[in-house]
C-alpha atoms as a PDB file:
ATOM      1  CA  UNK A   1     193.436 117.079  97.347  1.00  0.00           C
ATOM      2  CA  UNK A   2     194.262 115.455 100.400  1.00  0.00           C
ATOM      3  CA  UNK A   3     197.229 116.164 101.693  1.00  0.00           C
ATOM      4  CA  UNK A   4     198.113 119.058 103.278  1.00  0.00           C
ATOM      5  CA  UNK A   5     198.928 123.059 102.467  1.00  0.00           C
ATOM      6  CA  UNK A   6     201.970 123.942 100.831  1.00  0.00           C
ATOM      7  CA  UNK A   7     203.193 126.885 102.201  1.00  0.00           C
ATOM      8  CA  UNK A   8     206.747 127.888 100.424  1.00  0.00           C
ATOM      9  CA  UNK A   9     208.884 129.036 101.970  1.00  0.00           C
ATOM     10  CA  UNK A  10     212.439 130.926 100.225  1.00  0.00           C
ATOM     11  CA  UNK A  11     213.978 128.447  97.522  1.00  0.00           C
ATOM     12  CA  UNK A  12     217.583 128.370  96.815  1.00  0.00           C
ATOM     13  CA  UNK A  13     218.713 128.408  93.245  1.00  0.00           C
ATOM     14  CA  UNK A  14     219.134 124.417  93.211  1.00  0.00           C
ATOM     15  CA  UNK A  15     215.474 123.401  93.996  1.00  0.00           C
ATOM     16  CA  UNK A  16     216.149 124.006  97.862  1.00  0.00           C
ATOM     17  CA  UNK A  17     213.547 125.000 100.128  1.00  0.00           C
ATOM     18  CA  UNK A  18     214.307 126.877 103.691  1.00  0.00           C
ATOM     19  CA  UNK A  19     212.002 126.667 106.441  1.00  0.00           C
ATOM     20  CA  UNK A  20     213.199 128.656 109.339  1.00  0.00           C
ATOM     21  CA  UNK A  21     210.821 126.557 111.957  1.00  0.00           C
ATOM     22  CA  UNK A  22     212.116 123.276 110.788  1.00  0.00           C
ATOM     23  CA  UNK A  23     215.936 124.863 111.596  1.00  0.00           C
ATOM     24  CA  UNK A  24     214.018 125.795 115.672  1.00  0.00           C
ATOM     25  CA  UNK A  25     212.298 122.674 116.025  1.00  0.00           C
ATOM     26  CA  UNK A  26     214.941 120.133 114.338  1.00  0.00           C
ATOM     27  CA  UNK A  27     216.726 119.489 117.916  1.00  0.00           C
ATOM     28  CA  UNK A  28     214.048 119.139 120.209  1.00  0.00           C
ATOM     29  CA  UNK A  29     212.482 116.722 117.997  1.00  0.00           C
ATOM     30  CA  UNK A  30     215.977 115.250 117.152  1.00  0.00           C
ATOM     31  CA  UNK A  31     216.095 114.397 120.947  1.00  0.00           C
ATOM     32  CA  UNK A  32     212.849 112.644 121.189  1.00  0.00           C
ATOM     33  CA  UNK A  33     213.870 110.648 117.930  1.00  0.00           C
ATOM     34  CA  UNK A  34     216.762 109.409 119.501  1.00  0.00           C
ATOM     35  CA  UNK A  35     215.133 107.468 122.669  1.00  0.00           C
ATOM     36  CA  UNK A  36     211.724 106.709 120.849  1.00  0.00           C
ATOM     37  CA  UNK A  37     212.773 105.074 117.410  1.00  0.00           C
ATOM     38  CA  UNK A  38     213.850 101.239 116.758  1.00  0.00           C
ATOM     39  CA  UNK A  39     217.339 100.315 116.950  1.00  0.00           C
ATOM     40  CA  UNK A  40     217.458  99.308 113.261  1.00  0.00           C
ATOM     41  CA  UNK A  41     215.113  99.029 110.412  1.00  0.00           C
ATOM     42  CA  UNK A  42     213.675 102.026 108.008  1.00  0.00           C
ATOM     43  CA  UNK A  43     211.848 105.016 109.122  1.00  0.00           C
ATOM     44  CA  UNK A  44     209.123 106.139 106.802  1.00  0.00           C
ATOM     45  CA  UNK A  45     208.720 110.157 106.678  1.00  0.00           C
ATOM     46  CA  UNK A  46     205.252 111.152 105.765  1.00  0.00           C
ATOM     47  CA  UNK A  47     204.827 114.917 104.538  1.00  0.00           C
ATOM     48  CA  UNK A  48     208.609 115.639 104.256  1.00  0.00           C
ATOM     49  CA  UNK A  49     207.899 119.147 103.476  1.00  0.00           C
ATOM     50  CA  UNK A  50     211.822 121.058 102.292  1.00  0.00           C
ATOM     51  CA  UNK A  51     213.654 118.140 103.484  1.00  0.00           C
ATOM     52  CA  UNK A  52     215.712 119.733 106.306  1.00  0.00           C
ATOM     53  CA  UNK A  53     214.471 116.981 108.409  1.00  0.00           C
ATOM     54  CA  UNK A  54     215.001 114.499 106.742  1.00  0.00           C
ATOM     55  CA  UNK A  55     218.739 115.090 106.152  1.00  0.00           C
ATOM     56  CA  UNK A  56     219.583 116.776 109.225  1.00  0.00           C
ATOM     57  CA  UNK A  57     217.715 113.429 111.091  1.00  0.00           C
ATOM     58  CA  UNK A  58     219.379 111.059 108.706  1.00  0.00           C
ATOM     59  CA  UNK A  59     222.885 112.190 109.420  1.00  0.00           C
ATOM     60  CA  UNK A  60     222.414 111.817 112.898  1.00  0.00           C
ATOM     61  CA  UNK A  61     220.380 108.340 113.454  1.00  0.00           C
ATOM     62  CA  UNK A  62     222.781 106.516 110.478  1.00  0.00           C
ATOM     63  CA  UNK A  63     222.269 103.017 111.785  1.00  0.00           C
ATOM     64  CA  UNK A  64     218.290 103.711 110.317  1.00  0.00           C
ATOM     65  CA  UNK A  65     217.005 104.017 106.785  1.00  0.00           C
ATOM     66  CA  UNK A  66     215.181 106.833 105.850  1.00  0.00           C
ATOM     67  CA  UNK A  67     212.582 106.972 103.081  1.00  0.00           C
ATOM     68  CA  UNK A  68     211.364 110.601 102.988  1.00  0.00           C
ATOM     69  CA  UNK A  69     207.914 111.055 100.555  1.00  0.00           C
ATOM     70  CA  UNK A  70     205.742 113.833  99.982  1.00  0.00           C
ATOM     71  CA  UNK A  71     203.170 114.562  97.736  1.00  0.00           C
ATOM     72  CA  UNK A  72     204.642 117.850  96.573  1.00  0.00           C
ATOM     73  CA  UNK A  73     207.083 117.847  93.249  1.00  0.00           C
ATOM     74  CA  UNK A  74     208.752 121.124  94.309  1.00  0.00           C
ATOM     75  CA  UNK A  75     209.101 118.956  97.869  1.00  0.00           C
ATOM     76  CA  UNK A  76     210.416 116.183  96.322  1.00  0.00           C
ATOM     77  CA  UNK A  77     212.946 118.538  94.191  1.00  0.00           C
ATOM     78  CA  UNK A  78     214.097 120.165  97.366  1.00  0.00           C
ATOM     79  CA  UNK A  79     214.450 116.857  99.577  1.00  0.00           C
ATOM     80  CA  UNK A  80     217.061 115.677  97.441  1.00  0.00           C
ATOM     81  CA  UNK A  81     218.570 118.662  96.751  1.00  0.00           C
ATOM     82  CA  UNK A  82     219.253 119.449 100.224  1.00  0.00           C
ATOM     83  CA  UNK A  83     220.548 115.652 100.239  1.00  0.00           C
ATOM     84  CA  UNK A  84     222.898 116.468  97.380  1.00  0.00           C
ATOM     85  CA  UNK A  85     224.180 119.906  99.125  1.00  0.00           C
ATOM     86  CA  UNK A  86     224.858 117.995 102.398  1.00  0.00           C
ATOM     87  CA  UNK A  87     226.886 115.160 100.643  1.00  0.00           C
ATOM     88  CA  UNK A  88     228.743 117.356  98.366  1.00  0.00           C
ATOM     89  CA  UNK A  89     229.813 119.013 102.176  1.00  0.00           C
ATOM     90  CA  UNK A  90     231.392 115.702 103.020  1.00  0.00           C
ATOM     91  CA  UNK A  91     228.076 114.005 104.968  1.00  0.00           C
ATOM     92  CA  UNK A  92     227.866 110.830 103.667  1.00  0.00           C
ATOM     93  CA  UNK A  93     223.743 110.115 104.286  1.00  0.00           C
ATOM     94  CA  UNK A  94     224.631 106.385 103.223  1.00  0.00           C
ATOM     95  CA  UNK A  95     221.074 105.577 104.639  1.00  0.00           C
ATOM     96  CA  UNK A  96     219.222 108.210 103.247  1.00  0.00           C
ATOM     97  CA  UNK A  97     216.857 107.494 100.150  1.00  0.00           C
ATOM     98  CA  UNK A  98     215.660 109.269  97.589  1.00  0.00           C
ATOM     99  CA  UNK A  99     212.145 111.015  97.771  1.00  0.00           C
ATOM    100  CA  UNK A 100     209.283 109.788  96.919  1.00  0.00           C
ATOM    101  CA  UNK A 101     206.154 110.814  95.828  1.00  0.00           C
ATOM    102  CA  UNK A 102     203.380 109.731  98.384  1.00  0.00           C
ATOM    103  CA  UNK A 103     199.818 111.185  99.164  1.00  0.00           C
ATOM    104  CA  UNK A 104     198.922 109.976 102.715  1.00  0.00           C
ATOM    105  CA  UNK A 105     195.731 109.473 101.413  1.00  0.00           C
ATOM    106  CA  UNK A 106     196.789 106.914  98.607  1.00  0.00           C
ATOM    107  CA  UNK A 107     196.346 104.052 100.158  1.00  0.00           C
ATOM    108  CA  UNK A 108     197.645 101.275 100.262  1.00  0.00           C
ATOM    109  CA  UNK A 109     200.898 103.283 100.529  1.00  0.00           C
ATOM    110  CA  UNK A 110     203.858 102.400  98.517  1.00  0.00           C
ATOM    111  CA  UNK A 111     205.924 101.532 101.280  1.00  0.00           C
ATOM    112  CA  UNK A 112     204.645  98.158 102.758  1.00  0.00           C
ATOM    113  CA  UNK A 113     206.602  97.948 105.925  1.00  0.00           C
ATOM    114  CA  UNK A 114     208.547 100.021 108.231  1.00  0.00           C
ATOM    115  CA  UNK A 115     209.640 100.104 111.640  1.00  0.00           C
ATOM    116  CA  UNK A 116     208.629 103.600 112.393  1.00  0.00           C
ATOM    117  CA  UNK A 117     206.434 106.395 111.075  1.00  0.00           C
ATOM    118  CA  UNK A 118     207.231 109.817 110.940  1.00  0.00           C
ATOM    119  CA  UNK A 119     204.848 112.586 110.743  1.00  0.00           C
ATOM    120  CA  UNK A 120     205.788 116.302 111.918  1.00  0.00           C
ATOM    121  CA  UNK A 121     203.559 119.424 110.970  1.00  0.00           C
ATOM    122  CA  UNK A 122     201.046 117.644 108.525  1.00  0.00           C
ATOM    123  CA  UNK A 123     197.691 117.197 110.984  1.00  0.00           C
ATOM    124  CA  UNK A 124     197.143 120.857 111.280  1.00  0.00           C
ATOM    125  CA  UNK A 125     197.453 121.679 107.733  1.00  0.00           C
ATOM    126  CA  UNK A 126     195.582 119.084 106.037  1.00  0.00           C
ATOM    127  CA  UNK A 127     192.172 117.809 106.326  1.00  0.00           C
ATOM    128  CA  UNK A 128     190.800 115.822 108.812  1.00  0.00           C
ATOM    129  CA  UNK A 129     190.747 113.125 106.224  1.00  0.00           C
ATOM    130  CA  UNK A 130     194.746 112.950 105.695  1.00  0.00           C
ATOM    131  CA  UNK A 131     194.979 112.416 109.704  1.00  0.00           C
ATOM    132  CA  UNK A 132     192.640 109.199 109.096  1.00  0.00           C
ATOM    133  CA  UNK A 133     194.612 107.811 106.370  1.00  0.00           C
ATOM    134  CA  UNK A 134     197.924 108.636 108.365  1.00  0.00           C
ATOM    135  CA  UNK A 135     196.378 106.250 111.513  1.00  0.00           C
ATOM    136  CA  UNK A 136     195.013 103.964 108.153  1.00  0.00           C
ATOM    137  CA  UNK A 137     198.628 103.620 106.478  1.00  0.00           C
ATOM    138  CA  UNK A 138     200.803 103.823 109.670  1.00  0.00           C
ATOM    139  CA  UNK A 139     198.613 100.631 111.145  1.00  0.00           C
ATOM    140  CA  UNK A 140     198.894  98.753 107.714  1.00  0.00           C
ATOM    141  CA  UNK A 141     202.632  98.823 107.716  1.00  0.00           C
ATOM    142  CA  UNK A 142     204.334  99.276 110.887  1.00  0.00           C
ATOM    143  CA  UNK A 143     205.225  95.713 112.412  1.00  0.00           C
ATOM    144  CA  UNK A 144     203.622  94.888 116.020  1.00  0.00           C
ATOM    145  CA  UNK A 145     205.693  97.588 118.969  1.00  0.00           C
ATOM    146  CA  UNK A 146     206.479  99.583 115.706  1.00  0.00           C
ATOM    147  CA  UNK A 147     206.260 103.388 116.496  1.00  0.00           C
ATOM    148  CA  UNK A 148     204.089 106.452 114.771  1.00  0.00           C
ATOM    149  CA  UNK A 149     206.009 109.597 116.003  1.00  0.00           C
ATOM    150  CA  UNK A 150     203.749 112.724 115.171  1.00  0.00           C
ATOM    151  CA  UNK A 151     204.943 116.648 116.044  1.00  0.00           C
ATOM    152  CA  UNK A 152     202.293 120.016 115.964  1.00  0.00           C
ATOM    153  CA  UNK A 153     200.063 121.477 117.736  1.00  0.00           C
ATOM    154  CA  UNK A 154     197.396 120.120 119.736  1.00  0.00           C
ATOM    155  CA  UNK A 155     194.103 120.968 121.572  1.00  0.00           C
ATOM    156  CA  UNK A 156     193.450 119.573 125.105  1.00  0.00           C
ATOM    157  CA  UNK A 157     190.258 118.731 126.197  1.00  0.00           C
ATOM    158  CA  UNK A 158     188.544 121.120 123.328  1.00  0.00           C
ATOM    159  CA  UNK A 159     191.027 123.876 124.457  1.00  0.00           C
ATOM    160  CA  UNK A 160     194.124 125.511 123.041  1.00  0.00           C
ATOM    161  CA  UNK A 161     197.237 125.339 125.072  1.00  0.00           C
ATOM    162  CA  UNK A 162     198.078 129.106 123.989  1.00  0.00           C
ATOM    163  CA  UNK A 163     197.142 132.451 122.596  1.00  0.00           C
ATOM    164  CA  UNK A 164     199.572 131.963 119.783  1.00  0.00           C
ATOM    165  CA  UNK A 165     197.577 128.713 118.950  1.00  0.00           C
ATOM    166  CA  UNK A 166     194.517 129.997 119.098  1.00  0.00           C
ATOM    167  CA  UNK A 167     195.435 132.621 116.545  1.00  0.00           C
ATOM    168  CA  UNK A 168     197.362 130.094 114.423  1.00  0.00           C
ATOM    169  CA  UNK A 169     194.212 128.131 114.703  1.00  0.00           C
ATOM    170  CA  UNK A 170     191.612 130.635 113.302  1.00  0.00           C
ATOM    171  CA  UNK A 171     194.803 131.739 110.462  1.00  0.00           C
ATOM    172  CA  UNK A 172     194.893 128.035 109.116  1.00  0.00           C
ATOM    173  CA  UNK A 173     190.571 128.320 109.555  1.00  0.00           C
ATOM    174  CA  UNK A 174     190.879 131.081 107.204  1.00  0.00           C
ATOM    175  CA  UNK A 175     192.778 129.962 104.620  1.00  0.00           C
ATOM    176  CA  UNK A 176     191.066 126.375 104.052  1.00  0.00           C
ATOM    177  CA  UNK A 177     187.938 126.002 106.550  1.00  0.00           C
ATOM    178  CA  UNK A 178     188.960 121.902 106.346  1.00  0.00           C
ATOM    179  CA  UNK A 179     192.086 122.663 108.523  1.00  0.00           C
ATOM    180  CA  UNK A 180     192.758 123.094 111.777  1.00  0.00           C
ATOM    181  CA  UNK A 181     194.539 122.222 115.410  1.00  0.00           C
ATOM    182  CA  UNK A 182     193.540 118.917 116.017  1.00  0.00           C
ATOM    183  CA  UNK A 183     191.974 117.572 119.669  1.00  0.00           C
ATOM    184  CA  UNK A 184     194.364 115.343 120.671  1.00  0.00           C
ATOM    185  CA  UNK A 185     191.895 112.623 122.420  1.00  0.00           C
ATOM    186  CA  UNK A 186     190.579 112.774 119.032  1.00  0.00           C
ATOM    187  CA  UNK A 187     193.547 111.688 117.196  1.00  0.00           C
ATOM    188  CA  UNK A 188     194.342 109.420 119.575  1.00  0.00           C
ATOM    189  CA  UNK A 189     190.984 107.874 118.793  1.00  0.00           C
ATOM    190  CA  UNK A 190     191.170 107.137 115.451  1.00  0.00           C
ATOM    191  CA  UNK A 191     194.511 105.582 115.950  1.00  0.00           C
ATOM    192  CA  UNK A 192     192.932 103.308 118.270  1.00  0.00           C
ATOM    193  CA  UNK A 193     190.891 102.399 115.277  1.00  0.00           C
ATOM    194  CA  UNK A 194     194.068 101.312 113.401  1.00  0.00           C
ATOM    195  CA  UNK A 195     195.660  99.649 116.120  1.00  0.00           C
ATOM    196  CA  UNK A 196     198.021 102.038 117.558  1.00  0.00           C
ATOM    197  CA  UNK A 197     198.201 103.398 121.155  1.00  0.00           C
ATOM    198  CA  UNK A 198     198.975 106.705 122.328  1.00  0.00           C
ATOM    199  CA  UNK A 199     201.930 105.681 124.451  1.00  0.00           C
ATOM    200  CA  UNK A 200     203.570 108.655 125.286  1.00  0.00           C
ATOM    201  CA  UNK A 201     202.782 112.711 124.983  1.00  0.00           C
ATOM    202  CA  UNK A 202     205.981 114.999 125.329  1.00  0.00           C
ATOM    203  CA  UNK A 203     205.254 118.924 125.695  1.00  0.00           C
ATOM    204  CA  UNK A 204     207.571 120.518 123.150  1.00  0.00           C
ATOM    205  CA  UNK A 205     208.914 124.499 122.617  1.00  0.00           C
ATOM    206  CA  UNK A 206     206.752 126.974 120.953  1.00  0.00           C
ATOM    207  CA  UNK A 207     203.641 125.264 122.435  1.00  0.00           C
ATOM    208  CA  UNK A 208     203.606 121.684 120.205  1.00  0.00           C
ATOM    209  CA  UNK A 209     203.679 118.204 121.306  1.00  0.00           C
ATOM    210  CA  UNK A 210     205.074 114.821 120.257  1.00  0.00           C
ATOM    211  CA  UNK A 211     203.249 111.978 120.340  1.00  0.00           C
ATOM    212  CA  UNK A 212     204.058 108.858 119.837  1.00  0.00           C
ATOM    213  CA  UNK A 213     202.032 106.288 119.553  1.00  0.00           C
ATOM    214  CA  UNK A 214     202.887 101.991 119.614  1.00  0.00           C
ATOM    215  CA  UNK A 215     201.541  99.464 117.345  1.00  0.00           C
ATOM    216  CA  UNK A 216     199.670  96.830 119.314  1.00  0.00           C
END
């Protein structure tokens, strides 16, 4: 398996999934999304996870698509459940597909172009492998100034940015030896590889970063 840990969080009696980080985090990153992605075209989510994100950024970005995937069925279920819930509320989500089933790892991915990548808590949790095939997929089919936005927690320089990370770090160690906090000159490096330049690194709360990186 290649893509990353699944770690579930409660589930609502219709297939939802809750994840109280996504509810911290979803403004912050909502902020960055707003001055980073294209004007128009579709946003490809990568690693969905519950689907918070994807509803609560579709709702508010409506002039862009948004395909969310994951490689998770109980995911998948909750993605467009949490869809369903929001429309039955009166939130339209015109622009907002239905999930998909995507390992990052299955290449060549099944979406063939979009004008921005979206990544946000997957690196960390996954093998160093999935981070290659994110840089591999996200070069293949974003279009030249086309933008890979990714959101977790990095290492500078070899070093963590935080006690809290450091424990994190040795927690995620614990449970699968192949994940990890990522260096960031690292994963900047093997985006290189695909094409894609680190363009911009934005210190976020609870000691994570966006990064967002431009196809060349």
């Amino acid at each position: 398996m290649t893509s990353p840990a699944t770690i579930q969080p409660p589930t609502f009696r219709d297939g939802r999934l809750s994840s109280p980080s996504c509810e911290r985090n979803r403004g912050p990153i909502l902020d960055v999304l707003q001055r980073i992605l294209p004007q128009k075209g579709l946003v490809l989510e990568i690693a969905a996870g519950s689907g918070q994100h994807a509803t609560y950024f579709s709702a508010a970005l409506p002039h862009l698509g948004w395909q969310p995937t994951d490689q998770s069925t109980s995911n998948l279920v909750s993605i467009d459940s949490w869809a369903a819930a929001m429309r039955a509320e009166g939130c339209g989500l015109e622009q907002l597909r239905p999930a998909r089933a995507l390992d990052v790892c299955d290449l060549p991915w099944l979406v063939f172009r979009a004008e921005a990548v979206v990544c946000i808590n997957m690196i960390h949790i996954s093998p160093w492998e999935s981070t290659c095939c994110l840089m591999e997929g996200a070069g293949h089919v974003l279009p030249k100034g086309g933008v890979l936005y990714t959101y977790g927690p990095y290492l500078i320089d070899g070093q963590q940015t935080a006690e809290s990370n450091a424990r994190f770090d040795l927690w995620l160690k614990d449970r699968d030896p192949r994940h990890g906090i990522r260096d960031m000159a690292e994963v900047g490096a093997e985006a290189a590889r695909h094409g894609l330049t680190l363009r911009e690194v934005i210190a976020m709360p609870s000691n994570n970063f966006s990064l967002v990186f431009e196809k060349g």
